[in-house]
Protein backbone atom coordinates (compact mmCIF):
# COMPACT_ATOMS: atom_id res chain seq x y z
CA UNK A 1 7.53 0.40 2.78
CA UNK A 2 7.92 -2.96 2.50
CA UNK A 3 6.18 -5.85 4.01
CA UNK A 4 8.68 -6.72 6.49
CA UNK A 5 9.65 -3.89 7.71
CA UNK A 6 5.68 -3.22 8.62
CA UNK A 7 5.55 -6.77 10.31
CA UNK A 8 8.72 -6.00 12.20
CA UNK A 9 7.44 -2.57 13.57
CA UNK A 10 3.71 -4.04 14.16
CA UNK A 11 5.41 -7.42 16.58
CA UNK A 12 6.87 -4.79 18.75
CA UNK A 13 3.90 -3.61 20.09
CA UNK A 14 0.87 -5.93 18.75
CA UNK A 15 -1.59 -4.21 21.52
CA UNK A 16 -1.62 -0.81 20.09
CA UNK A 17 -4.11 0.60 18.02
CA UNK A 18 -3.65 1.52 14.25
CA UNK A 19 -4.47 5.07 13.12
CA UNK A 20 -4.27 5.56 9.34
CA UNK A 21 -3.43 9.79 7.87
CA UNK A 22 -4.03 10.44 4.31
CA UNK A 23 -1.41 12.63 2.74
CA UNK A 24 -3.36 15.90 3.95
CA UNK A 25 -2.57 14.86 7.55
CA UNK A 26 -6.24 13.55 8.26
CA UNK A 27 -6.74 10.60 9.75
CA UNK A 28 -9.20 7.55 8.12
CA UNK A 29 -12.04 6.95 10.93
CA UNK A 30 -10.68 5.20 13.36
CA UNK A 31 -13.17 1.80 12.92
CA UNK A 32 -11.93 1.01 10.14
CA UNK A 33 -11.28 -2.52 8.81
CA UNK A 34 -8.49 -4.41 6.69
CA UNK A 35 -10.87 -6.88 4.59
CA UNK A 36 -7.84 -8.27 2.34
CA UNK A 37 -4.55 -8.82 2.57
CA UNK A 38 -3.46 -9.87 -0.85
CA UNK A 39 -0.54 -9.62 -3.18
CA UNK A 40 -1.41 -7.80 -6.62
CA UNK A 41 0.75 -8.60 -9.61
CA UNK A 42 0.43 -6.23 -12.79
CA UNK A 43 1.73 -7.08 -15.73
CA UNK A 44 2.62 -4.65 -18.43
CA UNK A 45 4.08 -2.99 -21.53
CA UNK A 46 5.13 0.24 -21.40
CA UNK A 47 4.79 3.47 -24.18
CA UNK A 48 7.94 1.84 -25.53
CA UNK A 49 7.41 -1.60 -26.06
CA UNK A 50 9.18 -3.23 -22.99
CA UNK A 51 7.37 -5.67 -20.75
CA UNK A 52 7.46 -4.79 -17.15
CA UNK A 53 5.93 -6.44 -13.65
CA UNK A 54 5.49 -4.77 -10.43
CA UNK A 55 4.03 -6.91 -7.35
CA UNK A 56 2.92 -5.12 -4.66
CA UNK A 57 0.90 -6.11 -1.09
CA UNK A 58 -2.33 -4.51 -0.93
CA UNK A 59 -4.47 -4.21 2.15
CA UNK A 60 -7.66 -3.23 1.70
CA UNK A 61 -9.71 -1.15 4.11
CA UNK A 62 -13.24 -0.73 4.94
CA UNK A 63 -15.10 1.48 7.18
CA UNK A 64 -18.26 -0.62 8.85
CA UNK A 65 -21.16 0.71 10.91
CA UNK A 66 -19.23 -1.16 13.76
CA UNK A 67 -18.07 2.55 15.15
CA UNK A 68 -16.60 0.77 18.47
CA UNK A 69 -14.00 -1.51 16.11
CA UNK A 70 -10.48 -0.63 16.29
CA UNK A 71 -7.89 -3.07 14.85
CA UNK A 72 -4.59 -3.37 16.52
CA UNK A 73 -1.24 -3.79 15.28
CA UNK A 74 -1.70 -7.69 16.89
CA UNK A 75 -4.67 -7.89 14.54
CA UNK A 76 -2.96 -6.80 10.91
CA UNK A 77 0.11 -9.20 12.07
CA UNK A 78 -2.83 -12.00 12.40
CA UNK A 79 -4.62 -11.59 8.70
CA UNK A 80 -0.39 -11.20 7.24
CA UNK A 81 -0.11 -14.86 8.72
CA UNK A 82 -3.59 -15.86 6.80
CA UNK A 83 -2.14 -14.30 3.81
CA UNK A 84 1.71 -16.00 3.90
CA UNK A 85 0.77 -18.62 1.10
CA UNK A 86 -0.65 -15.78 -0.63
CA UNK A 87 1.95 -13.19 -0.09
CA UNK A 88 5.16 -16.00 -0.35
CA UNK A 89 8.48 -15.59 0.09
CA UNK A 90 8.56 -11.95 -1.95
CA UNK A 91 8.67 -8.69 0.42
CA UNK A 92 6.91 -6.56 -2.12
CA UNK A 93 5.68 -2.74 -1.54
CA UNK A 94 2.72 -2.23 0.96
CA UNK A 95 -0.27 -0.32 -0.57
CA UNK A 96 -3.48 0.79 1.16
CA UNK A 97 -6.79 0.58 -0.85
CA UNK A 98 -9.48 2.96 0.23
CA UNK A 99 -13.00 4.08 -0.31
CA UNK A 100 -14.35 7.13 -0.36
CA UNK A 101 -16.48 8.16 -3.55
CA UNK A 102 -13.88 6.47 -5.23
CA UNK A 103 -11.57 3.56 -4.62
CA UNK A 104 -7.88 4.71 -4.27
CA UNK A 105 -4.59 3.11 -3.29
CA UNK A 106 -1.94 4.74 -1.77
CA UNK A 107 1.51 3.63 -0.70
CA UNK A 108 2.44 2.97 2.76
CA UNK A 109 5.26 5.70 2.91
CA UNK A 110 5.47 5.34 7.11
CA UNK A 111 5.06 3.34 10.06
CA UNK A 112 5.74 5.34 13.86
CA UNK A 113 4.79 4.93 16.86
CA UNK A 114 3.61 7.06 18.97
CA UNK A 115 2.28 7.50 22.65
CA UNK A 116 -1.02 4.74 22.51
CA UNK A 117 -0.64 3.87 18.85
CA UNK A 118 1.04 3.13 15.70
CA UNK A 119 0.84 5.91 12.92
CA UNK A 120 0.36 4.59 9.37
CA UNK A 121 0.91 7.20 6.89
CA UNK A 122 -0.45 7.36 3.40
CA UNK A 123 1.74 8.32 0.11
CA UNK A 124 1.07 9.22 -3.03
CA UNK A 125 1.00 7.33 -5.55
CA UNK A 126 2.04 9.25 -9.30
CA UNK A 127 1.87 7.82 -13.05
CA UNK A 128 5.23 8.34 -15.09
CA UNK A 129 6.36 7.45 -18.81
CA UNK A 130 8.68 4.72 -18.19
CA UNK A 131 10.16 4.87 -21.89
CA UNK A 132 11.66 8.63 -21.51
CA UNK A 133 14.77 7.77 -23.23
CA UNK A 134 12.20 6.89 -26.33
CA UNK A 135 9.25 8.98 -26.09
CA UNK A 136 10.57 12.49 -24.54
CA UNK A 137 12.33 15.29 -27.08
CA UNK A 138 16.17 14.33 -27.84
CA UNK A 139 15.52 10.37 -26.91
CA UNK A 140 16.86 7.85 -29.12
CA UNK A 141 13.56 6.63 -30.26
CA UNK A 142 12.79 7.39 -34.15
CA UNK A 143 9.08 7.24 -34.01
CA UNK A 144 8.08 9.07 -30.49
CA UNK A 145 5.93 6.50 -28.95
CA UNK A 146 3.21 8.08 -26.39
């Protein structure tokens, strides 16, 4: 999902609580907090030699001994205005960082709303070879390269 289209869905209801799901259907505790708002470029070369970028928007989430904190959709359109010289004038992918005994990030595969709230659900995120056409059996590489 893309920045915008989570900005437009949050400003049409910027009283309602957020309520993040992992990909098992479980929600994130509900105090949560978004402690960054940032825009995350990697640079790269792939297995096969070419050089690749991917920018992405990642919020990142914390949850605080504050147990009575909820953050509304109001309050994530707030720290994306803080974050516009940041972010610029790109409308990159939204990823969610998370802790639990590790740090993950997941994609942002769905906003919806529902009765009281808005629904954010998690993706998953998956590592491919982006050189197939190289590296894979019958590619037109000479020397496989990963």
């Amino acid at each position: 999902m893309s920045v915008s289209t989570l900005k437009s869905a949050l400003s049409t209801a910027p009283e309602l609580p957020l309520t993040v799901i992992w990909t098992d259907g479980e929600p994130i505790e509900a105090h949560f907090h978004v402690t960054e708002v940032g825009r995350v470029q990697r640079d790269f070369v792939d297995c096969g030699g070419t050089v690749r970028r991917t920018v992405t928007c990642l919020l990142q989430t914390w949850v605080g001994p504050d147990t009575d904190h909820r953050i509304t959709a109001g309050k994530l359109l707030k720290a994306f205005a803080h974050a516009g010289p940041v972010l610029g004038d790109e409308d990159p992918p939204v990823e969610v960082e998370y802790e639990t005994c590790n740090v993950v990030q997941l994609t942002l595969a769905e906003i919806r709303r529902e009765p009281g709230r808005f629904v954010l659900q998690l993706g998953s995120k998956h590592t491919d070879c982006l050189a197939k056409e190289l590296c894979l059996p019958g590619g037109t590489g000479e020397d496989r390269c990963c």
